[in-house]
Protein backbone atom coordinates (compact mmCIF):
# COMPACT_ATOMS: atom_id res chain seq x y z
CA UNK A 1 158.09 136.01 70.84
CA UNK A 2 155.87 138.38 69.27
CA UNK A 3 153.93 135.14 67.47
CA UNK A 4 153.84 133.22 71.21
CA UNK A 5 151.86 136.13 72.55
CA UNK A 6 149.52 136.77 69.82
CA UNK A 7 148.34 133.35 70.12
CA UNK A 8 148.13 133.46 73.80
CA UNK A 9 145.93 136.75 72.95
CA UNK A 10 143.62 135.09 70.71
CA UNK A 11 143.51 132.13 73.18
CA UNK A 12 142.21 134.37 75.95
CA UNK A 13 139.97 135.96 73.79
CA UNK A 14 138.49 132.90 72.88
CA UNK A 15 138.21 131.57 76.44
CA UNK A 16 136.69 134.58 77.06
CA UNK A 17 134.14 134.74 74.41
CA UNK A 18 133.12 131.27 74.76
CA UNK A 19 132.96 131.85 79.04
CA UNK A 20 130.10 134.91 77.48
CA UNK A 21 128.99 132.61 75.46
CA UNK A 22 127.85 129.95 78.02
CA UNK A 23 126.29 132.29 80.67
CA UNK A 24 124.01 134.19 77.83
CA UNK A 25 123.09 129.81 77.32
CA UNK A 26 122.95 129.52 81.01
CA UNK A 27 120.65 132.77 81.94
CA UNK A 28 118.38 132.51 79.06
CA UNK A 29 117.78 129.08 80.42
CA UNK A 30 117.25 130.60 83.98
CA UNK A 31 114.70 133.14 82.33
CA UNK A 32 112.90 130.34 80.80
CA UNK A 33 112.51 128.20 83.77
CA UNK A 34 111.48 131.36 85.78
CA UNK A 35 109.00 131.84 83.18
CA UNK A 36 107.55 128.36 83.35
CA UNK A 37 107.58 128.59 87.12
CA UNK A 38 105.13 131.41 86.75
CA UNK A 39 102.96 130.28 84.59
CA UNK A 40 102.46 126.92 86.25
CA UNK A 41 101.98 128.74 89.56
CA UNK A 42 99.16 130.66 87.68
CA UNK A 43 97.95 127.45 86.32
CA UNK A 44 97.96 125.41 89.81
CA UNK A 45 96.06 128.74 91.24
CA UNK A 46 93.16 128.67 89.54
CA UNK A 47 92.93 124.91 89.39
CA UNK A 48 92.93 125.43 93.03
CA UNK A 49 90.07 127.71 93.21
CA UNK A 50 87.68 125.75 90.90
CA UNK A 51 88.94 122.22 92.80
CA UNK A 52 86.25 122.87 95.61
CA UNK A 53 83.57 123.09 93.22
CA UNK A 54 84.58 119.77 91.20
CA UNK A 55 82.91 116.29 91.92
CA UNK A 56 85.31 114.20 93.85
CA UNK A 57 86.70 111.53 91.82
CA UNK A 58 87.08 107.90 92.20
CA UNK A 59 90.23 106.75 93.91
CA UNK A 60 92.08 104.60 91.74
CA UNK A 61 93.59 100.73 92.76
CA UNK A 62 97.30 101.32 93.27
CA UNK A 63 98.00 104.97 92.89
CA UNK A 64 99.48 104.92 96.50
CA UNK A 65 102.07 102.44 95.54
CA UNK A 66 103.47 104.85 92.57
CA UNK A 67 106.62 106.78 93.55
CA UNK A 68 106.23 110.07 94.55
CA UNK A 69 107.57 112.52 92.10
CA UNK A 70 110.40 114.11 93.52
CA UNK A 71 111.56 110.27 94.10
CA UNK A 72 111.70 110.02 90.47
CA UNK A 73 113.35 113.08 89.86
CA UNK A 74 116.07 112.31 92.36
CA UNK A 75 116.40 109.64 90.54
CA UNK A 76 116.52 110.96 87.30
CA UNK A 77 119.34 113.37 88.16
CA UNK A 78 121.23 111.15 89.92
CA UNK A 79 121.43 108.79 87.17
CA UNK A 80 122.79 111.80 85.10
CA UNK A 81 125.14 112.99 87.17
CA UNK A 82 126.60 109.40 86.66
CA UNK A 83 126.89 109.44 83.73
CA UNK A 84 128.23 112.89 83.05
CA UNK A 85 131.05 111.57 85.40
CA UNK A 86 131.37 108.44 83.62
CA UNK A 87 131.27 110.15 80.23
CA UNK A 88 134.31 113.04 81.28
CA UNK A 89 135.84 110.11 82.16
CA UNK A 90 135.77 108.53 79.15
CA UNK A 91 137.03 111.44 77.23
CA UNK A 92 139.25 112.05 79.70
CA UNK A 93 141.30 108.41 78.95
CA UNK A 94 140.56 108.88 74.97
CA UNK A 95 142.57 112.26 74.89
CA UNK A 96 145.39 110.59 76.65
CA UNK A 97 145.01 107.81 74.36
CA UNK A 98 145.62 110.18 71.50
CA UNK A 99 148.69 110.55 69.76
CA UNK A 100 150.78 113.96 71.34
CA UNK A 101 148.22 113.80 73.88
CA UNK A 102 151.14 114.96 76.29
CA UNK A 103 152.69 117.48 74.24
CA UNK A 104 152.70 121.21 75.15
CA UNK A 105 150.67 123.44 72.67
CA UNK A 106 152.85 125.68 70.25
């Protein structure tokens, strides 16, 4: 009895630890992309104060027919979204396809 709930401590623990784990992974992304954000707003800023003074530039054959980018990136992360789904499924029927798959942890 006194086993069963040790390992159901440790279990927790590590549930917990690895739940810390992934938001300190998930904010120090956020602070990265924030970062980024800035400095390309900085960026497209002064681009768009020195634009004015540029020479226009020649139009090239075809750039109209290009997708627009946020067409490609819906794209994009649809197409991942698929297949994250198709690969949870995947390990989803390998683990039942594992011996003791169905077995209750001890």
């Amino acid at each position: 009895m006194v086993a069963e709930k040790e390992k159901n401590t440790a279990k927790s623990d590590a549930g917990s630890q690895e739940s810390r784990i992934q938001d300190q992974v998930l904010d120090a992304i956020r602070k990265s992309q924030e970062a980024t954000l800035k400095v390309v707003s900085a960026w497209s800023e002064s681009v768009a104060k020195i634009a004015p003074k540029l020479p226009e530039m020649p139009k090239l054959p075809l750039v109209d027919k290009l997708p627009k980018p946020e067409d490609i990136s819906d794209k994009f992360f649809k197409f991942a979204q698929e297949l994250m789904a198709t690969e949870h499924e995947f390990v989803q029927r390998l683990l039942d396809a594992l011996p003791g798959h169905d077995k209750p942890n001890e």
